[in-house]
PDB file of N, CA and C in Angstrom:
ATOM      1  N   UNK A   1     -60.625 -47.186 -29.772  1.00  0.00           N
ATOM      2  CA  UNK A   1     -59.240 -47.020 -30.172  1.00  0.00           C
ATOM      3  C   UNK A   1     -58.410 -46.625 -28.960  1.00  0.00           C
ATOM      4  N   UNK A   2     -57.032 -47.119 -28.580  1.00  0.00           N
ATOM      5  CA  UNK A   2     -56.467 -46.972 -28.086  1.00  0.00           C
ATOM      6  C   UNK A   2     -55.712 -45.540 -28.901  1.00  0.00           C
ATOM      7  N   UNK A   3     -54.517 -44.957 -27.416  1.00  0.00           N
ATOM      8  CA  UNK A   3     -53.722 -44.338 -28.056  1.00  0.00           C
ATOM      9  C   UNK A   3     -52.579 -44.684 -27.871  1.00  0.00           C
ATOM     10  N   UNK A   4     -52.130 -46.211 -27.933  1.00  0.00           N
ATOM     11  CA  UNK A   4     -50.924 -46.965 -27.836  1.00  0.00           C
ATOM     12  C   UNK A   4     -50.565 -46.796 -29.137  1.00  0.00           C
ATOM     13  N   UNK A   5     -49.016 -46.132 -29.551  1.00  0.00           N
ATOM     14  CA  UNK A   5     -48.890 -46.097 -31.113  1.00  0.00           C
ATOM     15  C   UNK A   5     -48.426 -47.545 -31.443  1.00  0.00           C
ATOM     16  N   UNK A   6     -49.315 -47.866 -32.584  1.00  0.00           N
ATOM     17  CA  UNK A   6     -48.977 -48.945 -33.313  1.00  0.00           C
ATOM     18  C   UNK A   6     -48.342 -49.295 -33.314  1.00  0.00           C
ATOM     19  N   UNK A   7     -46.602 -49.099 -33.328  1.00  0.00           N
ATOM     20  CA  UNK A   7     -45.180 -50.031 -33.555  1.00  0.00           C
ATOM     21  C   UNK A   7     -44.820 -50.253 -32.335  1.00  0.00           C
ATOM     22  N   UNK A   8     -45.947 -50.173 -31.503  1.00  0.00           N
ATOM     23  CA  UNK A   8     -45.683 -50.745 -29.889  1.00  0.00           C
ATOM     24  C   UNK A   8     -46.506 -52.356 -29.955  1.00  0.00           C
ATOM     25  N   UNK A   9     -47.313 -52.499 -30.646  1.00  0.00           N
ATOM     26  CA  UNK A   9     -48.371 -52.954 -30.056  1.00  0.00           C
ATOM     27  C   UNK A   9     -47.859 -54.597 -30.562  1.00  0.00           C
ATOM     28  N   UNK A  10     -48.489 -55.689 -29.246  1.00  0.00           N
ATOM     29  CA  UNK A  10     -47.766 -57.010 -29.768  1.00  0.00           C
ATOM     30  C   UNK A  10     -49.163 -57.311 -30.455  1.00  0.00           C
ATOM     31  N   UNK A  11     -48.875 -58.515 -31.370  1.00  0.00           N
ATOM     32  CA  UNK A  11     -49.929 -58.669 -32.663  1.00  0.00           C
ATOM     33  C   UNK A  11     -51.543 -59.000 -31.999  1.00  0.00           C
ATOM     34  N   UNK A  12     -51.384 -59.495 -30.653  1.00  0.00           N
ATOM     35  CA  UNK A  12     -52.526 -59.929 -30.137  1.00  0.00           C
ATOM     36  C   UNK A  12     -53.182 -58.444 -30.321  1.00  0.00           C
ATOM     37  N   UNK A  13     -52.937 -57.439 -29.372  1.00  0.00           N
ATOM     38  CA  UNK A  13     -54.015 -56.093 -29.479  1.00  0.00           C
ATOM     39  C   UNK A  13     -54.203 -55.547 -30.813  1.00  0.00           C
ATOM     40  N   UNK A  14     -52.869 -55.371 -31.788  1.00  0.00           N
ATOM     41  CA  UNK A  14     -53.207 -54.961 -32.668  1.00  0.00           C
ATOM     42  C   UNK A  14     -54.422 -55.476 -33.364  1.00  0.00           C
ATOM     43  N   UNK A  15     -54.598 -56.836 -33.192  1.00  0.00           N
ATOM     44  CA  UNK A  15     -55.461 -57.635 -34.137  1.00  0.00           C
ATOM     45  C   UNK A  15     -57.162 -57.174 -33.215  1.00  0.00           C
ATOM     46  N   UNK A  16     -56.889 -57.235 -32.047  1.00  0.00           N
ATOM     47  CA  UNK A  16     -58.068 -56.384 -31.355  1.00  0.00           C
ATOM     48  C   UNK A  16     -58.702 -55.680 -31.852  1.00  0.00           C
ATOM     49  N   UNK A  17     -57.666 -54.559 -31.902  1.00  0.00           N
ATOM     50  CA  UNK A  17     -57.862 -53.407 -32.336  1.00  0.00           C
ATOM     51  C   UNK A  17     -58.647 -53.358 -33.227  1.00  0.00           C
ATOM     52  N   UNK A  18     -58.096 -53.492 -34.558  1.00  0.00           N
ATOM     53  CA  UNK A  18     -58.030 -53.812 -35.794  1.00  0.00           C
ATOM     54  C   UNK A  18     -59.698 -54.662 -36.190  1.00  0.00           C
ATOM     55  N   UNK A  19     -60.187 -55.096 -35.403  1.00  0.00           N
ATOM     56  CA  UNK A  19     -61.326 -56.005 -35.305  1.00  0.00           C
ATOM     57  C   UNK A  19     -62.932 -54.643 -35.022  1.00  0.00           C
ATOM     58  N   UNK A  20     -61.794 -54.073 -33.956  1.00  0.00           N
ATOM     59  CA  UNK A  20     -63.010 -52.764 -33.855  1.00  0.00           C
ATOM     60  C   UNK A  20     -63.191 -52.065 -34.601  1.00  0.00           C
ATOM     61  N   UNK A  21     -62.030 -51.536 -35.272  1.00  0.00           N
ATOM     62  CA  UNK A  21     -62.017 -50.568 -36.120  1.00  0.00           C
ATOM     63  C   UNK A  21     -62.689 -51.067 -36.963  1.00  0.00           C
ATOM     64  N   UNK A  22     -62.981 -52.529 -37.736  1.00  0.00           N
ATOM     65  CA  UNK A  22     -63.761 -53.309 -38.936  1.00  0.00           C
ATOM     66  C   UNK A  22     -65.110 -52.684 -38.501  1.00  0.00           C
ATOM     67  N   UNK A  23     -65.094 -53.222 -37.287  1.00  0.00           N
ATOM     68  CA  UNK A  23     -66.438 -53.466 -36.686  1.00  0.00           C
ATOM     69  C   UNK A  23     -67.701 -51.491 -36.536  1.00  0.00           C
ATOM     70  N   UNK A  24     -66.412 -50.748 -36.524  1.00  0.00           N
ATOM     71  CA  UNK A  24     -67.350 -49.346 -36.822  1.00  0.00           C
ATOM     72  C   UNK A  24     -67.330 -49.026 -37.964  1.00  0.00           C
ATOM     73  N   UNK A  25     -66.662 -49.279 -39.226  1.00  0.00           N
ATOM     74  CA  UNK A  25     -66.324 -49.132 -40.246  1.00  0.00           C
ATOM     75  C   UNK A  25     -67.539 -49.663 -40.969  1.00  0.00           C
ATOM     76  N   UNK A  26     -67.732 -51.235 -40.494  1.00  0.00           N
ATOM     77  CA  UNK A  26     -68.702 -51.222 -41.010  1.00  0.00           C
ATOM     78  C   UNK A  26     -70.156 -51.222 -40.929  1.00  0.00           C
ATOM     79  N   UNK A  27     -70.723 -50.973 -39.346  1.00  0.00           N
ATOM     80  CA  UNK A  27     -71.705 -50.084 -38.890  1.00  0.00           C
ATOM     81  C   UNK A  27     -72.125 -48.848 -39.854  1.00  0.00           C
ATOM     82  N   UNK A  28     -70.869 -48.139 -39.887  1.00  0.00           N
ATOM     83  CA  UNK A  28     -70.982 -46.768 -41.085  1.00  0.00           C
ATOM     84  C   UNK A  28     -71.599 -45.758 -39.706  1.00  0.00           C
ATOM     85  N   UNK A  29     -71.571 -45.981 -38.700  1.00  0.00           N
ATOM     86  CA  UNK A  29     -72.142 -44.884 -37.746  1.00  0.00           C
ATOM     87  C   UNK A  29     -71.201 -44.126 -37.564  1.00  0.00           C
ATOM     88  N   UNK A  30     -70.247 -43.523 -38.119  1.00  0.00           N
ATOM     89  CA  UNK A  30     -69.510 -42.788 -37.687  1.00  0.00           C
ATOM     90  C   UNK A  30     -69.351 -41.308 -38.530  1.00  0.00           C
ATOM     91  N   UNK A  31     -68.627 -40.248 -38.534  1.00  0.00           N
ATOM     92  CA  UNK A  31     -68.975 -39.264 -39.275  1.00  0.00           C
ATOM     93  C   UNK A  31     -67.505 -39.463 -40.497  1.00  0.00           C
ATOM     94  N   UNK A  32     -67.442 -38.566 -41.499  1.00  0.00           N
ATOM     95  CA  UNK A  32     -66.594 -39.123 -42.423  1.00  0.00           C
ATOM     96  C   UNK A  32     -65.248 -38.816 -41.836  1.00  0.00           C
ATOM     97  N   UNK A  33     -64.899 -37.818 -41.066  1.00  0.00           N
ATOM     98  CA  UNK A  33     -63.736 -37.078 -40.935  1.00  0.00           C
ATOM     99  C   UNK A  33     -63.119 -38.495 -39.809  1.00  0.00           C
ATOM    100  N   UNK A  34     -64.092 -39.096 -39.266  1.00  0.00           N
ATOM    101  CA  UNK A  34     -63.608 -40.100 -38.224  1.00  0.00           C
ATOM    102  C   UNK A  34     -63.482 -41.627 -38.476  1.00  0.00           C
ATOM    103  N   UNK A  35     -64.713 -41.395 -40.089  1.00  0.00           N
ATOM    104  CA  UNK A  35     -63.792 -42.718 -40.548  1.00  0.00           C
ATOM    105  C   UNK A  35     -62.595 -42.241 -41.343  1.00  0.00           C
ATOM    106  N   UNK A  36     -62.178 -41.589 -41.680  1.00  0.00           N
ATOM    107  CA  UNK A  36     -61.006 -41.402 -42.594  1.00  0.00           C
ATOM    108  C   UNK A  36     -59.816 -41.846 -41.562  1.00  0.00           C
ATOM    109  N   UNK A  37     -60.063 -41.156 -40.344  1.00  0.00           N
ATOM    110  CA  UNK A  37     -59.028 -41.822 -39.343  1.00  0.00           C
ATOM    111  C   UNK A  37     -59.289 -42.891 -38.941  1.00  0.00           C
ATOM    112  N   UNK A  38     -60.193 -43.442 -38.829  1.00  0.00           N
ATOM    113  CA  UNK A  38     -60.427 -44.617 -38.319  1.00  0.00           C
ATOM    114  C   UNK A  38     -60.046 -46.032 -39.621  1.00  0.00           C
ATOM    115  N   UNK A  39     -60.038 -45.746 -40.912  1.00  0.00           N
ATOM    116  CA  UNK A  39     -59.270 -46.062 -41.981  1.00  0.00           C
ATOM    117  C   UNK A  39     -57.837 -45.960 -42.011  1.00  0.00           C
ATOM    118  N   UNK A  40     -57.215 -45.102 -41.340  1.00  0.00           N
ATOM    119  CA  UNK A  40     -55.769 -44.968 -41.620  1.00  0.00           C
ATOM    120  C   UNK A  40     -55.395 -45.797 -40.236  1.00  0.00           C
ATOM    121  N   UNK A  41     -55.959 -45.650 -39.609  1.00  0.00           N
ATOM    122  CA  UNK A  41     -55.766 -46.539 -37.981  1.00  0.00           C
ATOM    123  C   UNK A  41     -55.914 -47.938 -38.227  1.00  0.00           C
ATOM    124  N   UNK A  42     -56.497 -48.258 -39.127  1.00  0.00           N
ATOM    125  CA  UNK A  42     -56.534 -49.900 -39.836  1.00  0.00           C
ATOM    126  C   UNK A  42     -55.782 -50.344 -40.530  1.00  0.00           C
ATOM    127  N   UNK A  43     -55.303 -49.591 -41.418  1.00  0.00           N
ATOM    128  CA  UNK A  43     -54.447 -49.817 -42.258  1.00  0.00           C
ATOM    129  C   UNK A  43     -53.055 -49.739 -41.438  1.00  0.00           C
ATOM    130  N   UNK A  44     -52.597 -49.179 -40.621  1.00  0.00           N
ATOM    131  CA  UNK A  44     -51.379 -49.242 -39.807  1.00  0.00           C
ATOM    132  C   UNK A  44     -51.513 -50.911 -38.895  1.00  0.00           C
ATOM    133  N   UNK A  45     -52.785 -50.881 -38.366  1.00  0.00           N
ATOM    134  CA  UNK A  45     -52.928 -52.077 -37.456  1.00  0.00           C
ATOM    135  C   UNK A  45     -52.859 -53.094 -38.183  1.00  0.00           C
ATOM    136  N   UNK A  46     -53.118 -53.180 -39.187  1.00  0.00           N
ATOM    137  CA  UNK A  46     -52.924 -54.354 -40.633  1.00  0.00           C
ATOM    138  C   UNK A  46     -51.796 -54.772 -41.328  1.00  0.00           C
ATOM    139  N   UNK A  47     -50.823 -53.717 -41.334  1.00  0.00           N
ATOM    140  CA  UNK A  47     -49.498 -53.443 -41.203  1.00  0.00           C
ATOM    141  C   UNK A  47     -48.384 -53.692 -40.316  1.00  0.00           C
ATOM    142  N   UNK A  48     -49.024 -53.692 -39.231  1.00  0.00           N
ATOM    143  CA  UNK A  48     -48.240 -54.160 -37.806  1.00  0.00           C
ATOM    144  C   UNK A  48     -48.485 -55.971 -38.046  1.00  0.00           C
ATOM    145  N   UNK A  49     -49.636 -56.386 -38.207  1.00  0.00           N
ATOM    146  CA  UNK A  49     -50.549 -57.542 -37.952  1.00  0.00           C
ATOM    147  C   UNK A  49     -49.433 -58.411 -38.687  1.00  0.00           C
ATOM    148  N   UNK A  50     -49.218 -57.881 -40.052  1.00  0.00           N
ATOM    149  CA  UNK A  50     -48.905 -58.841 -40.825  1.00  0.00           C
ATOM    150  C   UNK A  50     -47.176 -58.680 -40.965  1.00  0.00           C
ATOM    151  N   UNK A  51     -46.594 -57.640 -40.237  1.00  0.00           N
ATOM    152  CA  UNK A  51     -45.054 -57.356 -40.193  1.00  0.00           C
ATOM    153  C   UNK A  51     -44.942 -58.562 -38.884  1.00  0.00           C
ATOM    154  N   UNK A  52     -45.648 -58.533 -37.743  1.00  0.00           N
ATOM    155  CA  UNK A  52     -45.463 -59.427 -36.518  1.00  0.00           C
ATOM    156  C   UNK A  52     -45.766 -60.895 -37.231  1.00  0.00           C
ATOM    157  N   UNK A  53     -46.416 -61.631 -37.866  1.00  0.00           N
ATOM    158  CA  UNK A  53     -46.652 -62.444 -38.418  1.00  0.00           C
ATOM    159  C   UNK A  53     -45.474 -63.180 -39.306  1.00  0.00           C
ATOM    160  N   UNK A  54     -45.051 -62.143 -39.900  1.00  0.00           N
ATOM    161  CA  UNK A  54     -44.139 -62.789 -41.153  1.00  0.00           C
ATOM    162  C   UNK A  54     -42.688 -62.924 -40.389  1.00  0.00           C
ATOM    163  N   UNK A  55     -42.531 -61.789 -39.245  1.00  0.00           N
ATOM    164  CA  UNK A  55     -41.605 -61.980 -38.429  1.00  0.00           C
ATOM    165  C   UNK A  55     -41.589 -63.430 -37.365  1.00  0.00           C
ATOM    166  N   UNK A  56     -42.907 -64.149 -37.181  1.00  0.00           N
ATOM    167  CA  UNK A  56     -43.028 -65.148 -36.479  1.00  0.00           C
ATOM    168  C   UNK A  56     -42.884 -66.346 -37.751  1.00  0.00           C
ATOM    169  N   UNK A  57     -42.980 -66.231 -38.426  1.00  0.00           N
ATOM    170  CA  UNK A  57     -43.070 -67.012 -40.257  1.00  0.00           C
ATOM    171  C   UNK A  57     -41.202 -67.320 -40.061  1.00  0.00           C
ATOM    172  N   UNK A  58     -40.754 -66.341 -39.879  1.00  0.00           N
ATOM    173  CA  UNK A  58     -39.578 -66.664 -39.930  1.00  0.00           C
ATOM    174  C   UNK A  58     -38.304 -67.222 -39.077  1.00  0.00           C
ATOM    175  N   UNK A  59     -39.305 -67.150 -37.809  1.00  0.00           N
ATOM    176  CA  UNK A  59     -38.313 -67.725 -36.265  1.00  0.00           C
ATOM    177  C   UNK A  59     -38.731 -69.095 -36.841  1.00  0.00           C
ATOM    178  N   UNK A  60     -39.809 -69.642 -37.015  1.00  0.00           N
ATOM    179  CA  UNK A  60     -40.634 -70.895 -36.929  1.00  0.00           C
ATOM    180  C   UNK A  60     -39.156 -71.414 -38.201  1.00  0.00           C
ATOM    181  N   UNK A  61     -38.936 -71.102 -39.002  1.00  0.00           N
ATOM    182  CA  UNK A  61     -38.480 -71.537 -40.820  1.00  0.00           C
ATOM    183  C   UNK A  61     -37.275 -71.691 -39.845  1.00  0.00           C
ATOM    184  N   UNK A  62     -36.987 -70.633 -39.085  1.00  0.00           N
ATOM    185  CA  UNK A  62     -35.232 -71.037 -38.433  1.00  0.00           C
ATOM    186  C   UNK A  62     -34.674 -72.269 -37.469  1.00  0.00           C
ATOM    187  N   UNK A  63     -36.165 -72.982 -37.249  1.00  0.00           N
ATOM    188  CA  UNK A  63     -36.020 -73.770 -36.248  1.00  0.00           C
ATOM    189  C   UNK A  63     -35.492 -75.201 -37.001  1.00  0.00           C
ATOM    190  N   UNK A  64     -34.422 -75.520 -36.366  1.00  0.00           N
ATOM    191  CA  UNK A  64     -33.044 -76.480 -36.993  1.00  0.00           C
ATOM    192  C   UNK A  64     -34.038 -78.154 -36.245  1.00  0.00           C
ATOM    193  N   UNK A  65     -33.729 -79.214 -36.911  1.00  0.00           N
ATOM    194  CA  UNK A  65     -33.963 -80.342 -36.123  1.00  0.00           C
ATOM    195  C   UNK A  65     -33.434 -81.657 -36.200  1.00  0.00           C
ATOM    196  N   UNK A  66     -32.956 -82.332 -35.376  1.00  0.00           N
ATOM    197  CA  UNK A  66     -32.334 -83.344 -35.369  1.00  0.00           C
ATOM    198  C   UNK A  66     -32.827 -84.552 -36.349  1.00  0.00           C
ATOM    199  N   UNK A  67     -32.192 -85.729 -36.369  1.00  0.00           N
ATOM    200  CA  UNK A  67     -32.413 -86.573 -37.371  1.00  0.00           C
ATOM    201  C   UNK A  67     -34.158 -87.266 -36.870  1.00  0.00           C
ATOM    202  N   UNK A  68     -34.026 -87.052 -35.650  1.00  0.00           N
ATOM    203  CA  UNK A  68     -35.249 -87.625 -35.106  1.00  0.00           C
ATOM    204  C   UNK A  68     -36.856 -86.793 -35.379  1.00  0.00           C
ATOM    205  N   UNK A  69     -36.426 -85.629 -35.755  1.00  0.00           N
ATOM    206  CA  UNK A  69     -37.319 -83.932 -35.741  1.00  0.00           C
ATOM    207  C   UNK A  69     -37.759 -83.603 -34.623  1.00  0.00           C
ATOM    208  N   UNK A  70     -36.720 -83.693 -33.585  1.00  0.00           N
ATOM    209  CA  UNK A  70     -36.816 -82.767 -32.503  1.00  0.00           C
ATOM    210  C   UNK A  70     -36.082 -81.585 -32.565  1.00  0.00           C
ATOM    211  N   UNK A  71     -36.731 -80.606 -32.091  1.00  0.00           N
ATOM    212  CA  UNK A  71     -35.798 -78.769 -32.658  1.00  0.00           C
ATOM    213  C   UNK A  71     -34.900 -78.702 -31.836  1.00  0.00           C
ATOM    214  N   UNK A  72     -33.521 -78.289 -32.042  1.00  0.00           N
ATOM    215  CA  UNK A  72     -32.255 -78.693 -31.630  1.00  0.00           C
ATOM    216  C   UNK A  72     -31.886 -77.182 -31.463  1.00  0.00           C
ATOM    217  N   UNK A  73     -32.269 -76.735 -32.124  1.00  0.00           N
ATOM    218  CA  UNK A  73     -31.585 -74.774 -32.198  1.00  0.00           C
ATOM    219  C   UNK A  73     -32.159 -74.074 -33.292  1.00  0.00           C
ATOM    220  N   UNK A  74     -31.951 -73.135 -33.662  1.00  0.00           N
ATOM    221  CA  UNK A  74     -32.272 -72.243 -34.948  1.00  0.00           C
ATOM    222  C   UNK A  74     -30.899 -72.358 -35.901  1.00  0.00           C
ATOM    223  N   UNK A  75     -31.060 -71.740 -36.896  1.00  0.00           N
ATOM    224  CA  UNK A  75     -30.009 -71.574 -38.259  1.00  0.00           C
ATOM    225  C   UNK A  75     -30.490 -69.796 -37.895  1.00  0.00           C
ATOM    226  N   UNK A  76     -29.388 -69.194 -38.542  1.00  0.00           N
ATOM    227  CA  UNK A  76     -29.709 -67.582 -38.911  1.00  0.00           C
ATOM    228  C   UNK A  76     -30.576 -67.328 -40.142  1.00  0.00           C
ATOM    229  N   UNK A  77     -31.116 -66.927 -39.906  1.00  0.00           N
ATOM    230  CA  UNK A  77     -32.162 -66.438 -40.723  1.00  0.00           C
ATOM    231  C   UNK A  77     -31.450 -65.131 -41.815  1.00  0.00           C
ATOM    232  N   UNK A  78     -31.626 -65.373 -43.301  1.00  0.00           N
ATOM    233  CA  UNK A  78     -31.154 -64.734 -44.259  1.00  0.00           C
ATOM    234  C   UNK A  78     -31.472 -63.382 -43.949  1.00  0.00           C
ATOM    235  N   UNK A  79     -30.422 -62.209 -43.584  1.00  0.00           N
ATOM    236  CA  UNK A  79     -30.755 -60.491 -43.884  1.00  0.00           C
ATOM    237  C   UNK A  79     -30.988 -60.122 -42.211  1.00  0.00           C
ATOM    238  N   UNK A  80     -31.082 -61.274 -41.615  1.00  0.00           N
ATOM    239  CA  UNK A  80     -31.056 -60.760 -40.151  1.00  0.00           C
ATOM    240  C   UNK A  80     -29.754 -60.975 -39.381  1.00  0.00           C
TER     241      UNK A  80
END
């Protein structure tokens, strides 16, 4: 585990991350007090994972295209 806080992290590490944390979790070698954090440290990185995602879900939906479907510009995206 890093100690980069989560709402820093671009989706690539988080998903890193997030892969290790699976990966001791489910070893089970760890003691409980450290999976409990190591549970809440997943659940944030899972959270980030899928906020960066839906945020890329939505540049992609904004992308405008000519009659030919070459991408010409974006449209604004609803609430942003």
């Amino acid at each position: 585990m890093t100690d980069t806080p989560v709402n820093e992290m671009s989706f690539e590490v988080a998903m890193a991350e997030l892969e290790q944390v699976l990966g001791q979790l489910e070893r089970g070698d760890v003691a409980l007090d450290e999976s409990i954090a190591l549970y809440e440290r997943g659940a944030a990185l899972k959270a980030r994972c899928e906020a960066k995602l839906k945020e890329a879900e939505e540049k992609v939906a904004a992308i405008t295209l000519d009659a030919d479907g070459n991408p010409v510009g974006t449209k604004p995206v609803d609430g942003v």
